[in-house]
C-alpha atoms as a PDB file:
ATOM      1  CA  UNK A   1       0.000   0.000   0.000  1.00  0.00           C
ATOM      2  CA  UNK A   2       1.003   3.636  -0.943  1.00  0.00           C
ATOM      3  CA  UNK A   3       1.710   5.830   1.850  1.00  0.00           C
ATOM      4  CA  UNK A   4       0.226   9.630   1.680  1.00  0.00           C
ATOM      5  CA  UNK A   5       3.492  10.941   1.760  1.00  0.00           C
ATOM      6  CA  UNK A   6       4.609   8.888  -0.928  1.00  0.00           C
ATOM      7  CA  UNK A   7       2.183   9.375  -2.684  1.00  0.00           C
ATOM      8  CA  UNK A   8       2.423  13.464  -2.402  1.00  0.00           C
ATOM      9  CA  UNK A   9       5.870  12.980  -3.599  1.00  0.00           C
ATOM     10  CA  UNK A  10       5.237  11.402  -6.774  1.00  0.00           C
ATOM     11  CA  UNK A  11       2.752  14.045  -7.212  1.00  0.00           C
ATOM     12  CA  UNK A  12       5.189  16.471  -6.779  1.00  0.00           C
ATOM     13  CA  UNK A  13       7.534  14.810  -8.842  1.00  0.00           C
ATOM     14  CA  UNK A  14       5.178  14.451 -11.738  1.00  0.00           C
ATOM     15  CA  UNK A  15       3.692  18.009 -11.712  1.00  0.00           C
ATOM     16  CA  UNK A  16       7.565  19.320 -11.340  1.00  0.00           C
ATOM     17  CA  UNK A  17       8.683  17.403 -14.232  1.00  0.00           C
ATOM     18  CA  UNK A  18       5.275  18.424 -16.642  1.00  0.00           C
ATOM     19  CA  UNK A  19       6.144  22.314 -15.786  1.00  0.00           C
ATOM     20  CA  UNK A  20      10.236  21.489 -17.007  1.00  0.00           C
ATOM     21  CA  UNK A  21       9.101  19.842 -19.856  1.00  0.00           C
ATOM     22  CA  UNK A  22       6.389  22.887 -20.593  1.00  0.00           C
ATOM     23  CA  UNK A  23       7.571  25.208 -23.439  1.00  0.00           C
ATOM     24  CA  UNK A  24       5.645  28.615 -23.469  1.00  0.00           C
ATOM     25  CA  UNK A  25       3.383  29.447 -26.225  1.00  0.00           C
ATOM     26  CA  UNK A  26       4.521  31.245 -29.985  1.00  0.00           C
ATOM     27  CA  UNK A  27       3.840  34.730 -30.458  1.00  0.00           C
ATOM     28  CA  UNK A  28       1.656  33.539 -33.733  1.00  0.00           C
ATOM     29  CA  UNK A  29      -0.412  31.170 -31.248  1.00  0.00           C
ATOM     30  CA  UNK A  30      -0.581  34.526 -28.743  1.00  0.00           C
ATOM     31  CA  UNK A  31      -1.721  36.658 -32.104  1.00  0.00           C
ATOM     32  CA  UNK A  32      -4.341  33.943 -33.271  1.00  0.00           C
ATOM     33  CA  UNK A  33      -5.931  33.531 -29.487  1.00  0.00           C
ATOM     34  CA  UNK A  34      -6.117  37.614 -29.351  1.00  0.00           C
ATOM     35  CA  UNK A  35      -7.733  37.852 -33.034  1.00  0.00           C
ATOM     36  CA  UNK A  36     -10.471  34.987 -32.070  1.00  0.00           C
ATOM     37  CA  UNK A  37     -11.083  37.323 -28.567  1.00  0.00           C
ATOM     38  CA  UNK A  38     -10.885  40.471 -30.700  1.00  0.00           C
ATOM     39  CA  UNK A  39     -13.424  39.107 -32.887  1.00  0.00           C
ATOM     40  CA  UNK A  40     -16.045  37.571 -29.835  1.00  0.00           C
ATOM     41  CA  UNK A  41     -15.824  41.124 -28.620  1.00  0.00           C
ATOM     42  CA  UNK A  42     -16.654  42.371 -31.523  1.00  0.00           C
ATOM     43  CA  UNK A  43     -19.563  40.277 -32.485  1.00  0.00           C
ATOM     44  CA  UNK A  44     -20.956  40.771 -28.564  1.00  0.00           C
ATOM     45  CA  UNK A  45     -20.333  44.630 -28.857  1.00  0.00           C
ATOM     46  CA  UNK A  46     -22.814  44.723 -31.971  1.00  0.00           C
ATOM     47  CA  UNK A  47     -25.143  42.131 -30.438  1.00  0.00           C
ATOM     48  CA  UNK A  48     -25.339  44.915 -27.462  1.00  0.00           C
ATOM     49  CA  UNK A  49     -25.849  47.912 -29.972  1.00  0.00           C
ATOM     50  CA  UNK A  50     -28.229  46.169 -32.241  1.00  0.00           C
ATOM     51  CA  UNK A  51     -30.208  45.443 -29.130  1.00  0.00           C
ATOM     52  CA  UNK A  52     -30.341  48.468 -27.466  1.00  0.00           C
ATOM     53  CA  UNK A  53     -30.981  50.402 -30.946  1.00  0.00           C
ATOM     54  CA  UNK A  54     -34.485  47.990 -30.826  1.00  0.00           C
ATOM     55  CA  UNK A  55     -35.096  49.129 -27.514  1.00  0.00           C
ATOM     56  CA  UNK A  56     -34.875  52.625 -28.397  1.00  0.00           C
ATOM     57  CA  UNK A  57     -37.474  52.099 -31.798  1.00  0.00           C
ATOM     58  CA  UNK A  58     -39.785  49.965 -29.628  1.00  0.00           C
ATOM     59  CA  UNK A  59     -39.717  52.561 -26.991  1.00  0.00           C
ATOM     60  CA  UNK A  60     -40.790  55.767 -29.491  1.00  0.00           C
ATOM     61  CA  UNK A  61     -43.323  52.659 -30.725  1.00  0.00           C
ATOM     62  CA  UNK A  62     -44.631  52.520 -27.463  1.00  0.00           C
ATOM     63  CA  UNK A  63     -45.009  56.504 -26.969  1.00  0.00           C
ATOM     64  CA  UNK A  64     -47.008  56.761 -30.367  1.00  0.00           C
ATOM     65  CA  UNK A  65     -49.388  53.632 -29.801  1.00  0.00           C
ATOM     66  CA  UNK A  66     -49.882  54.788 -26.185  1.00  0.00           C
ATOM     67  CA  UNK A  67     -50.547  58.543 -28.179  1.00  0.00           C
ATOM     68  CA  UNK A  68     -52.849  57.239 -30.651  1.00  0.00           C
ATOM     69  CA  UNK A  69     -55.061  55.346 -28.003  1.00  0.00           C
ATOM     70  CA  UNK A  70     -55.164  58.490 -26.173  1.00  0.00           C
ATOM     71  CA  UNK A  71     -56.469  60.123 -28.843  1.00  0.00           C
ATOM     72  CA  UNK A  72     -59.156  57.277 -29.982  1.00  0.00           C
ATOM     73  CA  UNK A  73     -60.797  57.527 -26.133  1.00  0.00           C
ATOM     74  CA  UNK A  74     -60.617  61.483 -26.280  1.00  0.00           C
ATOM     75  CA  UNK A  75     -62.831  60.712 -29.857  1.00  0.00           C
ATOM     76  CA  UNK A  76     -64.744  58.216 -28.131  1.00  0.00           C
ATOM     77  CA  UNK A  77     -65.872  60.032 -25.229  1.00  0.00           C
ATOM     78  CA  UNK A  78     -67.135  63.491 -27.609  1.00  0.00           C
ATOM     79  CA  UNK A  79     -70.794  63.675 -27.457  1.00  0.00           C
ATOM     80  CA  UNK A  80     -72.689  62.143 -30.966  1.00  0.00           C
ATOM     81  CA  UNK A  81     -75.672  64.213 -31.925  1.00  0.00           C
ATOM     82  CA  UNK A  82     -77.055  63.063 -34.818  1.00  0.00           C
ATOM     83  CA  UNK A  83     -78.232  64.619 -37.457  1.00  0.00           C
ATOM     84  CA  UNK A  84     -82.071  65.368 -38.816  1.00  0.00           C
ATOM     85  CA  UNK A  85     -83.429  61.969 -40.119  1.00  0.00           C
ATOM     86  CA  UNK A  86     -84.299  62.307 -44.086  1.00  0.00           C
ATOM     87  CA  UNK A  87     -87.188  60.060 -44.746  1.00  0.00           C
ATOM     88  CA  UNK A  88     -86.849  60.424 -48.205  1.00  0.00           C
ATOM     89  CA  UNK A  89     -84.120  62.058 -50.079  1.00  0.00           C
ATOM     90  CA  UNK A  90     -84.963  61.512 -53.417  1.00  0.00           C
ATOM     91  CA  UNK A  91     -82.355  59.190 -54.450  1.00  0.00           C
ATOM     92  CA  UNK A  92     -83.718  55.937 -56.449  1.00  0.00           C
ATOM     93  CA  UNK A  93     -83.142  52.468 -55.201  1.00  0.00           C
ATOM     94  CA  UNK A  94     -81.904  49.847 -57.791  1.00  0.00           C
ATOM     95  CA  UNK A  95     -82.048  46.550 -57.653  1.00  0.00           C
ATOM     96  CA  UNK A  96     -78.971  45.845 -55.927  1.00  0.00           C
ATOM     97  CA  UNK A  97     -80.007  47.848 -53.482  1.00  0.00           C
END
């Protein structure tokens, strides 16, 4: 059976010898990893403007439905009079009617 301390020792041992054997990364790997980040940002920063340009248009939409339904219940609420009733205006009836 492996003792704990033995055991932390080989783990030592192996995690010391992956971090000699390590080489660094290439400036064209460093390059490609910043254009792929450079171009995420990008693509989230116009996700963000597209969607806050919608907000904007549906918020003026808002203002003028909320405007025109204003206006309909100000029409609605006007007293109707109506006018005279013609009982006959003189205008012929054909048959379609």
């Amino acid at each position: 059976m492996v003792s704990k301390l033995n055991l932390l020792s080989m783990t030592k041992s192996f995690v010391v010898r992956a971090l000699r054997n390590a080489r660094g990364m290439t400036v064209a790997e460093v390059l490609i990893a910043a254009a792929i980040v450079v171009v995420g940002l990008v693509a989230v920063m116009n996700a963000v403007s597209a969607g806050y340009l919608d907000i904007v248009a549906s918020g003026g939409q808002s203002k003028a439905t909320e405007y025109a339904r204003q206006l309909l219940e100000q029409l609605k609420n006007q007293p109707f009079t109506p006018g005279p009733a013609v009982p006959n205006n003189d205008i012929p009836l054909t048959a379609a009617g």
